[in-house]
C-alpha atoms as a PDB file:
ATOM      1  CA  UNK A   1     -54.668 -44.211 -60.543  1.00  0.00           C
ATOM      2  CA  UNK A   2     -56.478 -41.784 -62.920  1.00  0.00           C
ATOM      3  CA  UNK A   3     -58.535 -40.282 -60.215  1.00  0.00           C
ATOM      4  CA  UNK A   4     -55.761 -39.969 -57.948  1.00  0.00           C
ATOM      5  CA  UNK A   5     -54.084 -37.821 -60.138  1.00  0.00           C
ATOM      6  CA  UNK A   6     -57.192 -35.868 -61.701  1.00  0.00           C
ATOM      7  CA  UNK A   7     -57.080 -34.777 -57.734  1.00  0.00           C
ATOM      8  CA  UNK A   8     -53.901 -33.946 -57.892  1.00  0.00           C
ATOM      9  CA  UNK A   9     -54.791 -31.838 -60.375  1.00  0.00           C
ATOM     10  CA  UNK A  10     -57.670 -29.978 -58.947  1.00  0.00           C
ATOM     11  CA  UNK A  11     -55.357 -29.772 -55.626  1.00  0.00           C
ATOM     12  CA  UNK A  12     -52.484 -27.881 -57.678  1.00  0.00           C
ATOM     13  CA  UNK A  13     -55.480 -25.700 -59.723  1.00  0.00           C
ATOM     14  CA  UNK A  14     -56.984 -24.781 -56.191  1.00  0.00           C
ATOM     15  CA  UNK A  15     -53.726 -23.698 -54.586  1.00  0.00           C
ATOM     16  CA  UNK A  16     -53.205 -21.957 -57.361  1.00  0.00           C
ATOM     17  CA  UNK A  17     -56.441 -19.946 -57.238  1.00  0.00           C
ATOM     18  CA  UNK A  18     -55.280 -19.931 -53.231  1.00  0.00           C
ATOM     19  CA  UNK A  19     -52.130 -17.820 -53.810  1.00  0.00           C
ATOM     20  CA  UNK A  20     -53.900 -15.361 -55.904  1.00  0.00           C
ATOM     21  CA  UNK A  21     -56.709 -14.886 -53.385  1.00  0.00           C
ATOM     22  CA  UNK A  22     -53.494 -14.433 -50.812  1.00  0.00           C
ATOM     23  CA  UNK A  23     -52.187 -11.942 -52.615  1.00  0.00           C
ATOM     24  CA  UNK A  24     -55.626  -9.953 -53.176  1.00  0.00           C
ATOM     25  CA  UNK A  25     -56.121 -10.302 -49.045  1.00  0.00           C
ATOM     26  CA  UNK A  26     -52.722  -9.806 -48.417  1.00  0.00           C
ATOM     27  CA  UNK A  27     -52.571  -6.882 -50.433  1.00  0.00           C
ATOM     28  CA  UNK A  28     -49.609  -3.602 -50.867  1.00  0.00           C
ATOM     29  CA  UNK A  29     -48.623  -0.141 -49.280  1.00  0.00           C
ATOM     30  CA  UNK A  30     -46.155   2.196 -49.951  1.00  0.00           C
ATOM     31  CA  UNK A  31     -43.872   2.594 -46.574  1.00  0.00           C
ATOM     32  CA  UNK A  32     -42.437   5.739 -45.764  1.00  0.00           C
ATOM     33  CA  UNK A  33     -39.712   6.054 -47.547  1.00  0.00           C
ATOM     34  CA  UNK A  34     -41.304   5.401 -50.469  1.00  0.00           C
ATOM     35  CA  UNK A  35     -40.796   1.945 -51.748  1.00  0.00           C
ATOM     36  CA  UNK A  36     -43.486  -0.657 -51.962  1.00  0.00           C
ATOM     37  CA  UNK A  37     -44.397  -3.236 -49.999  1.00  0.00           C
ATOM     38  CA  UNK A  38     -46.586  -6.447 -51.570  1.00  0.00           C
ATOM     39  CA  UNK A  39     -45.616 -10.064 -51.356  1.00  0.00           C
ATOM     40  CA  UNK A  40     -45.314  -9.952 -55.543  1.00  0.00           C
ATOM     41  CA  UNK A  41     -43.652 -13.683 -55.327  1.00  0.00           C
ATOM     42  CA  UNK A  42     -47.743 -14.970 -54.926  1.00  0.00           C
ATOM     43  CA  UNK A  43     -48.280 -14.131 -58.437  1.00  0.00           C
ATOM     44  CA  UNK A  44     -46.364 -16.111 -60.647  1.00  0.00           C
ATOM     45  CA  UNK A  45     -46.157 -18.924 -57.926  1.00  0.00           C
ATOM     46  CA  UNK A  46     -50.150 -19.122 -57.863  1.00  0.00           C
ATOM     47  CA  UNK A  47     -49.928 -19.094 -61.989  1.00  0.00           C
ATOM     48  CA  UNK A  48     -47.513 -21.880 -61.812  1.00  0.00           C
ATOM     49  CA  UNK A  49     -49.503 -23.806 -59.891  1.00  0.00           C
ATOM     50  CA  UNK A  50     -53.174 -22.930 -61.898  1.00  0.00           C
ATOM     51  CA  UNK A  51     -51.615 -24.138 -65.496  1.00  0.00           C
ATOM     52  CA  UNK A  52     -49.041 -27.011 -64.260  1.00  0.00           C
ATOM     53  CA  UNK A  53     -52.496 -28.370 -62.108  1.00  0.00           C
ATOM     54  CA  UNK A  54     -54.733 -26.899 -65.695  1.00  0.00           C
ATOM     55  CA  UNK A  55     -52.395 -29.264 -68.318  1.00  0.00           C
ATOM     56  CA  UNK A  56     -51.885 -32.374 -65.927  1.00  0.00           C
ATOM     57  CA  UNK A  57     -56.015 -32.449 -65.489  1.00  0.00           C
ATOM     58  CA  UNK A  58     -56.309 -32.424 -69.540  1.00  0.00           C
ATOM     59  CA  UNK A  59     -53.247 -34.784 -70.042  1.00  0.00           C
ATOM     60  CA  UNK A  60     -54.691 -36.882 -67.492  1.00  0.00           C
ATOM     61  CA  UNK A  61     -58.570 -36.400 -68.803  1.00  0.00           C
ATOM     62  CA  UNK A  62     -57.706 -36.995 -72.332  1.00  0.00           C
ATOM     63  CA  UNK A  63     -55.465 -39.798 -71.492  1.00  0.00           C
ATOM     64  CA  UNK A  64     -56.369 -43.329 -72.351  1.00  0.00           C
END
């Protein structure tokens, strides 16, 4: 059960570290009239998932 979720873990961490890769490749222009365009929503969805994947993997490690 431990390893399953020390996977779990990693899997959150690395979609984490997904989104914010997205986001770089993805990247922002400014259209015409002046606003910009950038899928911002990445960001704190990809930090989300880094730190909620980060605590659950030292819970989980430190767990006995």
């Amino acid at each position: 059960m431990k390893v399953t979720g020390i996977h779990f873990a990693a899997g959150l961490f690395a979609c984490g570290i997904g989104l914010q890769l997205l986001f770089k490749w993805i990247g922002g222009y400014v259209a015409d009239d002046g606003t910009l365009i950038e899928p911002f929503y990445l960001i704190p969805m990809g930090y989300l998932l880094c730190s909620s994947g980060f605590v659950l993997g030292v819970i989980l490690y430190f767990q006995k």
